[in-house]
C-alpha atoms as a PDB file:
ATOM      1  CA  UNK A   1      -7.071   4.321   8.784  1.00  0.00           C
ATOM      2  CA  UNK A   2      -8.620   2.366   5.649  1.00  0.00           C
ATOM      3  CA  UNK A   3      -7.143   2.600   2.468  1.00  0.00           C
ATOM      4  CA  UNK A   4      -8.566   1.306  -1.093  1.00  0.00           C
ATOM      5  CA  UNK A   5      -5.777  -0.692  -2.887  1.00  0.00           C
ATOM      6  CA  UNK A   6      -5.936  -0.295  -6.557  1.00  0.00           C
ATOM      7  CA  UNK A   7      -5.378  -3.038  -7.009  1.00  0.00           C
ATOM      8  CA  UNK A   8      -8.042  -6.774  -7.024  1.00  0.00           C
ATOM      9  CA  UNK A   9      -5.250  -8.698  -5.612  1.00  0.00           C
ATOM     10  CA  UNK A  10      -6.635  -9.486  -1.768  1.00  0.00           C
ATOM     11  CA  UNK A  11      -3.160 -11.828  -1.469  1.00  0.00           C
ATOM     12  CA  UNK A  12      -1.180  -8.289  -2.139  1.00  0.00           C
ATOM     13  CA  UNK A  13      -3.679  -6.402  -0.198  1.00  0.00           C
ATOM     14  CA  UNK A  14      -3.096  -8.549   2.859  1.00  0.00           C
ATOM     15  CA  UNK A  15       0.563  -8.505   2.868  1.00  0.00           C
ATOM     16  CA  UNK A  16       0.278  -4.572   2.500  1.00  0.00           C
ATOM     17  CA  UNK A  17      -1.801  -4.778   5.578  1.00  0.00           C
ATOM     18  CA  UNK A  18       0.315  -7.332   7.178  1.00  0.00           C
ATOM     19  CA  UNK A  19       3.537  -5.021   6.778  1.00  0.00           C
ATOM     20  CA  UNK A  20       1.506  -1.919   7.761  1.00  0.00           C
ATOM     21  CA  UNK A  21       0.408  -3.583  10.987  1.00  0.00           C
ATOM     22  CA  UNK A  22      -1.861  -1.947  13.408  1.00  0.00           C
ATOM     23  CA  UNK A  23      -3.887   0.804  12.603  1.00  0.00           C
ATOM     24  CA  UNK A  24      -4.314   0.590   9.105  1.00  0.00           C
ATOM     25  CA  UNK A  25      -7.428  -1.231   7.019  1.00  0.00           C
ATOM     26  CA  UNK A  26      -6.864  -1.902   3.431  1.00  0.00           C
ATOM     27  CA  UNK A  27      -9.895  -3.515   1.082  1.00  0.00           C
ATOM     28  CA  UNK A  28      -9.606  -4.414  -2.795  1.00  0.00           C
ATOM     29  CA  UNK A  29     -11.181  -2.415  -5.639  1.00  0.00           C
ATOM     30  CA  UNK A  30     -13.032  -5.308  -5.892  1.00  0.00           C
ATOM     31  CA  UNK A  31     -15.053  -3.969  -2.961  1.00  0.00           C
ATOM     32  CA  UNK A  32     -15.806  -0.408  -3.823  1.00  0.00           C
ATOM     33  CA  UNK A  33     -17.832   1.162  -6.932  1.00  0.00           C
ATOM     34  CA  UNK A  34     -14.430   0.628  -8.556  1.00  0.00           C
ATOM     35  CA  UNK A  35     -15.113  -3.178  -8.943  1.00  0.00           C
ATOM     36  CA  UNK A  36     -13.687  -4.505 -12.176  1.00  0.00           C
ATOM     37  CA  UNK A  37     -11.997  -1.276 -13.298  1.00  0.00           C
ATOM     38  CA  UNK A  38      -9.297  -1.739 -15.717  1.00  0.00           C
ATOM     39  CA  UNK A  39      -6.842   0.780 -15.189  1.00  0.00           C
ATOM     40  CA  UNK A  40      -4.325   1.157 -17.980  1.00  0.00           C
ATOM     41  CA  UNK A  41      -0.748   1.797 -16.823  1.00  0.00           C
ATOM     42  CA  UNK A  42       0.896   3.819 -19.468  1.00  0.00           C
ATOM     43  CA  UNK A  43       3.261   5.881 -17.641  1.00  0.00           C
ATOM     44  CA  UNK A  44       7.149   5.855 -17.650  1.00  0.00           C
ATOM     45  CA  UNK A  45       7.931   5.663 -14.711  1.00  0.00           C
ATOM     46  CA  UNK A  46       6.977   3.314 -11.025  1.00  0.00           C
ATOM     47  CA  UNK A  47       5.764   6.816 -10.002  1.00  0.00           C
ATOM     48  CA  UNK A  48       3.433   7.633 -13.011  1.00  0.00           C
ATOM     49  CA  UNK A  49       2.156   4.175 -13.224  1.00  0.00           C
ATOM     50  CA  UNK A  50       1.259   4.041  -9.181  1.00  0.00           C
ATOM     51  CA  UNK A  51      -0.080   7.589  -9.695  1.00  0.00           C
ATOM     52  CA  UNK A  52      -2.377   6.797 -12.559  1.00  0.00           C
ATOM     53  CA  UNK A  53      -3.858   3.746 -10.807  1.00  0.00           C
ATOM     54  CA  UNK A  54      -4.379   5.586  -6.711  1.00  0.00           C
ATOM     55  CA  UNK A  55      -5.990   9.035  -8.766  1.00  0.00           C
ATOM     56  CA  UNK A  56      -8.179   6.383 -11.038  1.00  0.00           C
ATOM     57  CA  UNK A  57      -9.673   4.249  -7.899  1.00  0.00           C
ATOM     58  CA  UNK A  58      -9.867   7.707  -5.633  1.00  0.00           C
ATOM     59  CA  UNK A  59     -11.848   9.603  -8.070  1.00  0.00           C
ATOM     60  CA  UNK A  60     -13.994   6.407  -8.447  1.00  0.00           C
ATOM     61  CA  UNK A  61     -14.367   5.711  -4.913  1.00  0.00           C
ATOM     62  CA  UNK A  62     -13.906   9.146  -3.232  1.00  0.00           C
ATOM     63  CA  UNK A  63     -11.759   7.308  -0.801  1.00  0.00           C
ATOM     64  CA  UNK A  64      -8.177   7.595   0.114  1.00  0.00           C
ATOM     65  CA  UNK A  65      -6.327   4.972  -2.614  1.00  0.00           C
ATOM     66  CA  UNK A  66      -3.095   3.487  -2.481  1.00  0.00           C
ATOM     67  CA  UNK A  67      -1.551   2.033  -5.334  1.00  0.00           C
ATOM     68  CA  UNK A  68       2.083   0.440  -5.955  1.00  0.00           C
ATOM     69  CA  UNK A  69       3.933  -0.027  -9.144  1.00  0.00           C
ATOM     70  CA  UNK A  70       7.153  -1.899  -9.017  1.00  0.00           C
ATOM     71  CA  UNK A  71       9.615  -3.854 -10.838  1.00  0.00           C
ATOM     72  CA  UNK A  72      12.987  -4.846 -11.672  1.00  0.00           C
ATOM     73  CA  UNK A  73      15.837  -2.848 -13.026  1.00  0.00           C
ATOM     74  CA  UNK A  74      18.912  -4.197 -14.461  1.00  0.00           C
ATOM     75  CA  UNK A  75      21.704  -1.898 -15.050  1.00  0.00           C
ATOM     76  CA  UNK A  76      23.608  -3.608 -17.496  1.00  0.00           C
ATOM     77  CA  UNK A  77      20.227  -3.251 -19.507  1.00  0.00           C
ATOM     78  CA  UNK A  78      20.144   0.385 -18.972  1.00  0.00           C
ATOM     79  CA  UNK A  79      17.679  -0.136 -16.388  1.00  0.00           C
ATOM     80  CA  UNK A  80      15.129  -2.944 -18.156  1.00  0.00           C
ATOM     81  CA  UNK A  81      12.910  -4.355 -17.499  1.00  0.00           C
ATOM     82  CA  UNK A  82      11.600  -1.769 -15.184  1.00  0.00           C
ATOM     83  CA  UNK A  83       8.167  -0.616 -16.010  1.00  0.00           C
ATOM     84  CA  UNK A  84       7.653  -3.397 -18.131  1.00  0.00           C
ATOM     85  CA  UNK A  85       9.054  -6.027 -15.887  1.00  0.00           C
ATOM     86  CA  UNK A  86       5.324  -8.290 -15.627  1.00  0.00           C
ATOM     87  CA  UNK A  87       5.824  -8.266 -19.508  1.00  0.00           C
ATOM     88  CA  UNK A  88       9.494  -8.267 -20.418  1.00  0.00           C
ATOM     89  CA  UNK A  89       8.954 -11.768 -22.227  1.00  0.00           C
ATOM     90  CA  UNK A  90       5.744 -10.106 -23.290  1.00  0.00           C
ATOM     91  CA  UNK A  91       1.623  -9.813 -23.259  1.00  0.00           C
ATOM     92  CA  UNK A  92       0.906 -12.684 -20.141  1.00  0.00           C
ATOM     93  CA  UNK A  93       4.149 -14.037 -20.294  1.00  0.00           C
ATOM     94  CA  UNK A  94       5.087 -16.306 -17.284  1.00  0.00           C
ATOM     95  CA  UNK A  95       7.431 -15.942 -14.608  1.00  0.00           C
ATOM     96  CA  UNK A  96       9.427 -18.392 -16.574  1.00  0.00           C
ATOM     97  CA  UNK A  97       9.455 -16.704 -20.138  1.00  0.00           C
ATOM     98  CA  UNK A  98      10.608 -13.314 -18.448  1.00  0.00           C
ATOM     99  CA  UNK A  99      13.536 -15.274 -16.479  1.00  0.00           C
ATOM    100  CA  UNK A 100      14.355 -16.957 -19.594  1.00  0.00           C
ATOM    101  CA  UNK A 101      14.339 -13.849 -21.910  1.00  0.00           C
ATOM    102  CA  UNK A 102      16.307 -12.155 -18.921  1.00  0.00           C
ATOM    103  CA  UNK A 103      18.947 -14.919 -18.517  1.00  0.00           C
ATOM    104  CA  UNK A 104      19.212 -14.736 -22.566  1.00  0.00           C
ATOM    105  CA  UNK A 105      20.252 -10.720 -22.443  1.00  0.00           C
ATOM    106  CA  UNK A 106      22.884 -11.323 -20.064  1.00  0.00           C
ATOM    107  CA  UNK A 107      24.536 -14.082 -21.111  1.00  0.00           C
ATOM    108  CA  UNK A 108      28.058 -14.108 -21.009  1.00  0.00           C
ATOM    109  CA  UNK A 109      27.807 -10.728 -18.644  1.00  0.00           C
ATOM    110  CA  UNK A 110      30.451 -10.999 -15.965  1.00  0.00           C
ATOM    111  CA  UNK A 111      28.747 -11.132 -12.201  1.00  0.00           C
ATOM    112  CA  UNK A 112      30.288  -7.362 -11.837  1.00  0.00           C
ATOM    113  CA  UNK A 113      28.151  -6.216 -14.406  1.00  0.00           C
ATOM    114  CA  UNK A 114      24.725  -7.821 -13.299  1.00  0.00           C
ATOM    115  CA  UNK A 115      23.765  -5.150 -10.810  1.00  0.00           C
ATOM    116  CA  UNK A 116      20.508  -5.069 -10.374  1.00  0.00           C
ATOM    117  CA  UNK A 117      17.401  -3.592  -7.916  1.00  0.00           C
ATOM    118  CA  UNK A 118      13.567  -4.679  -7.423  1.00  0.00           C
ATOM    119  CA  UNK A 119      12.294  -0.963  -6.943  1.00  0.00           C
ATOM    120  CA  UNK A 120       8.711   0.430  -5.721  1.00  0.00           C
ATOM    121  CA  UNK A 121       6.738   3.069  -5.793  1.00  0.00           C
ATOM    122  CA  UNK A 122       3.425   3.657  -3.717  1.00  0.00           C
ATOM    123  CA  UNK A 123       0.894   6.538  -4.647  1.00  0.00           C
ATOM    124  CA  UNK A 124      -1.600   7.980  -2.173  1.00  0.00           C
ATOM    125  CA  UNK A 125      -3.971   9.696  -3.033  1.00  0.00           C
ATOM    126  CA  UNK A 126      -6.721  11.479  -0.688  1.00  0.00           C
ATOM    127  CA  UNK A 127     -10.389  12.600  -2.310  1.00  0.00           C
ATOM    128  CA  UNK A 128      -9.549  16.499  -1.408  1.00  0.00           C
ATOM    129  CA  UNK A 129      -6.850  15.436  -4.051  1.00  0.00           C
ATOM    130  CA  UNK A 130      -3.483  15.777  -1.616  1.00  0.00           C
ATOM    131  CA  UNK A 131      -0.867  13.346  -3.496  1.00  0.00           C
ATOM    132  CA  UNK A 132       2.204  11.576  -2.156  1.00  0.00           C
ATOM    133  CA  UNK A 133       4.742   9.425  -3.357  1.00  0.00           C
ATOM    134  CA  UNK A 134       7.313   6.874  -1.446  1.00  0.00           C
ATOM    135  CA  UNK A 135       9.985   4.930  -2.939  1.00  0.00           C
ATOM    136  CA  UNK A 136      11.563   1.516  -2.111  1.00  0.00           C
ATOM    137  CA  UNK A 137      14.669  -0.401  -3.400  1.00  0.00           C
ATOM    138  CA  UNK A 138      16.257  -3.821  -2.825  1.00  0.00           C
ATOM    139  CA  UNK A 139      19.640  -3.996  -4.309  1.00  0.00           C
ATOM    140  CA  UNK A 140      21.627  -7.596  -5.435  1.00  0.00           C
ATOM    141  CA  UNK A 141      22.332  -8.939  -8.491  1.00  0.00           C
ATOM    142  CA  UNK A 142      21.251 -11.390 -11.265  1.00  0.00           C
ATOM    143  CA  UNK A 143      22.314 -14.664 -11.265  1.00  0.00           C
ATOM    144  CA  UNK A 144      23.384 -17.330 -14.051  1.00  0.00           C
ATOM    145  CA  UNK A 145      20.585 -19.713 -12.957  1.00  0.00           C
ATOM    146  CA  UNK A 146      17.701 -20.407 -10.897  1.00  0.00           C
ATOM    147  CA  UNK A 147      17.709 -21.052  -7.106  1.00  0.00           C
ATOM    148  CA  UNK A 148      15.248 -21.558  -4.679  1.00  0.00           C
ATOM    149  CA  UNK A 149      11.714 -22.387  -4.201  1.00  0.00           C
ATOM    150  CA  UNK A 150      10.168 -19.212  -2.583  1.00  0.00           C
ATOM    151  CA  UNK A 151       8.579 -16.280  -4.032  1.00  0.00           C
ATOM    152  CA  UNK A 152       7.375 -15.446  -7.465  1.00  0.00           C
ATOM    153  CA  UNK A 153       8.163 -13.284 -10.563  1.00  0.00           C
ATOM    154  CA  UNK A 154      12.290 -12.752 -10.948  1.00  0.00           C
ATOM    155  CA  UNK A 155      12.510 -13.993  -7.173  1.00  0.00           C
ATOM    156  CA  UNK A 156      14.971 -17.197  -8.053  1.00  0.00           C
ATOM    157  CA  UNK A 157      17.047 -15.455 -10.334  1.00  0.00           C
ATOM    158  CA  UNK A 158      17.966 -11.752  -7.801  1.00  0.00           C
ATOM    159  CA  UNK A 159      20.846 -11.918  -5.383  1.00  0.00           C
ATOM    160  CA  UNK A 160      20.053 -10.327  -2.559  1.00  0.00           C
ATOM    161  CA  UNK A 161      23.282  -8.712  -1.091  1.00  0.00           C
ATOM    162  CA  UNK A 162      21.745  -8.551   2.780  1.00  0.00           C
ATOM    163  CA  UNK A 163      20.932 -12.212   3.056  1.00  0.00           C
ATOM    164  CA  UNK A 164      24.033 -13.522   0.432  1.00  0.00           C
ATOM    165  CA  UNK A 165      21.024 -15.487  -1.309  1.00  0.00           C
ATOM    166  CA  UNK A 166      18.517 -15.380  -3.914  1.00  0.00           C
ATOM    167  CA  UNK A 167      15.539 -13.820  -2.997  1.00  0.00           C
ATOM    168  CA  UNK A 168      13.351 -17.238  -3.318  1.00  0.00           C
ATOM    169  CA  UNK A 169      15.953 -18.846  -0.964  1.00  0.00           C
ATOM    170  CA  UNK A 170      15.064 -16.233   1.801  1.00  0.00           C
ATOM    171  CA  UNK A 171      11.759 -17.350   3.979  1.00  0.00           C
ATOM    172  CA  UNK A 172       8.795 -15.452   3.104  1.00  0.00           C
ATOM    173  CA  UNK A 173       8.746 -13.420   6.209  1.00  0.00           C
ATOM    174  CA  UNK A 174      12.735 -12.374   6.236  1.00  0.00           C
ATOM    175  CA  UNK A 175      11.687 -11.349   2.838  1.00  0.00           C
ATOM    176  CA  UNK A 176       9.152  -8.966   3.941  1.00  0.00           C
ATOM    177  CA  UNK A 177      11.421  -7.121   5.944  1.00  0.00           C
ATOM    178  CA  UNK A 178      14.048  -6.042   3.024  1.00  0.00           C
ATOM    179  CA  UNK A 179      11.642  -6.304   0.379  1.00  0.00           C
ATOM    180  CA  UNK A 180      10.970  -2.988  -2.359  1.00  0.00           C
ATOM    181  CA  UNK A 181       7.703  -3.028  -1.145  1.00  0.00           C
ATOM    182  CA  UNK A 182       7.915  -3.484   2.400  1.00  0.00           C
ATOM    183  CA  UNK A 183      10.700  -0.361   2.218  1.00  0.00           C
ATOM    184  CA  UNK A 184       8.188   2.327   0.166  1.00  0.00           C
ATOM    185  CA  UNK A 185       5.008   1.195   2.860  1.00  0.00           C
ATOM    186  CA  UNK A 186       7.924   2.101   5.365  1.00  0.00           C
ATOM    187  CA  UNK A 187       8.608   5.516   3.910  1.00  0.00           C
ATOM    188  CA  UNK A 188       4.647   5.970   3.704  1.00  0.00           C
ATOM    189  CA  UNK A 189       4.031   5.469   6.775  1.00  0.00           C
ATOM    190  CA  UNK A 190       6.507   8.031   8.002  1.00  0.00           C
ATOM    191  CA  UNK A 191       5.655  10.166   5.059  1.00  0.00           C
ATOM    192  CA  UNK A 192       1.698  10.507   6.838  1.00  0.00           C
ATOM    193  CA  UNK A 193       2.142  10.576   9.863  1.00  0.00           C
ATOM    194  CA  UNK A 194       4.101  13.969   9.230  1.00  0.00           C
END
């Protein structure tokens, strides 16, 4: 089954496909009439966002869409960064400015209070217009400083309870198996073949 991403990341449309496995084809806006498109993400919630993006490219392209909005939600912060996680530090902030601004709100926050969750949400949407929604969390913790080398985004700074390490300690493909992602394209793929 072939899917447009919305999305003109091929690295994120490869590990989709990668965690999808067998059976399943996914190509970048970047190679459909949607080519370019700059979708504008103004929802309030992982759901709205991923919704606004899949209807967006599937109108476009009249081809099934998936799209995926995630982030991370701290709940001594009432659940911030969440939709604006990419941006916390904000407009094309680094990784490094949205850990920094991150570490700044909690400091001085006892480890029992730095709960936290990378969450997902994936949209697909069909051209007759049928609409589904999965969901995906990773639960941990924030910690005081940096550690590891692997990943990207908030990656050195998240606990992850399952592995007892931060999420850029944890080898690419362990990661892949508990990640936020890799749990919603789990639920999705149960979710169509129903």
């Amino acid at each position: 089954m072939e899917f447009v991403l919305a999305s003109q990341n091929k690295n994120k449309a490869v590990e989709i496909e990668n965690i999808l496995g067998e059976g399943f084809s996914i190509i970048t806006m970047d190679e459909t009439k949607a080519k370019g498109l700059d979708i504008i993400e103004d929802g309030e919630t992982f759901e709205e966002n991923a919704l606004i993006k899949a209807r967006t490219v599937a109108k476009i392209t009249n081809l099934p869409t998936i799209a995926d909005d995630s982030g991370l939600c701290v709940e001594y912060l009432g659940g911030a960064p969440g939709v604006y996680t990419a941006r916390y530090a904000g407009e094309g902030a680094t990784d490094d400015a949205n850990i920094d601004k991150l570490l700044g709100a909690l400091m001085g926050v006892p480890e029992e209070k730095r709960g936290a969750y990378f969450a997902c949400a994936i949209a697909v949407v069909f051209p007759d217009g049928e609409e589904k929604t999965f969901f995906g969390k990773c639960d941990g913790r924030i910690l005081e400083e940096r550690r590891g080398a692997n990943g990207f985004g908030y990656d050195p700074i998240f606990f992850a309870f399952e592995y007892n390490m931060s999420m850029a300690e944890i080898p690419m493909e362990e990661k892949n198996k508990i990640s936020h992602r890799s749990r919603a394209l789990s639920e999705m793929m149960k979710g169509l073949k129903d």
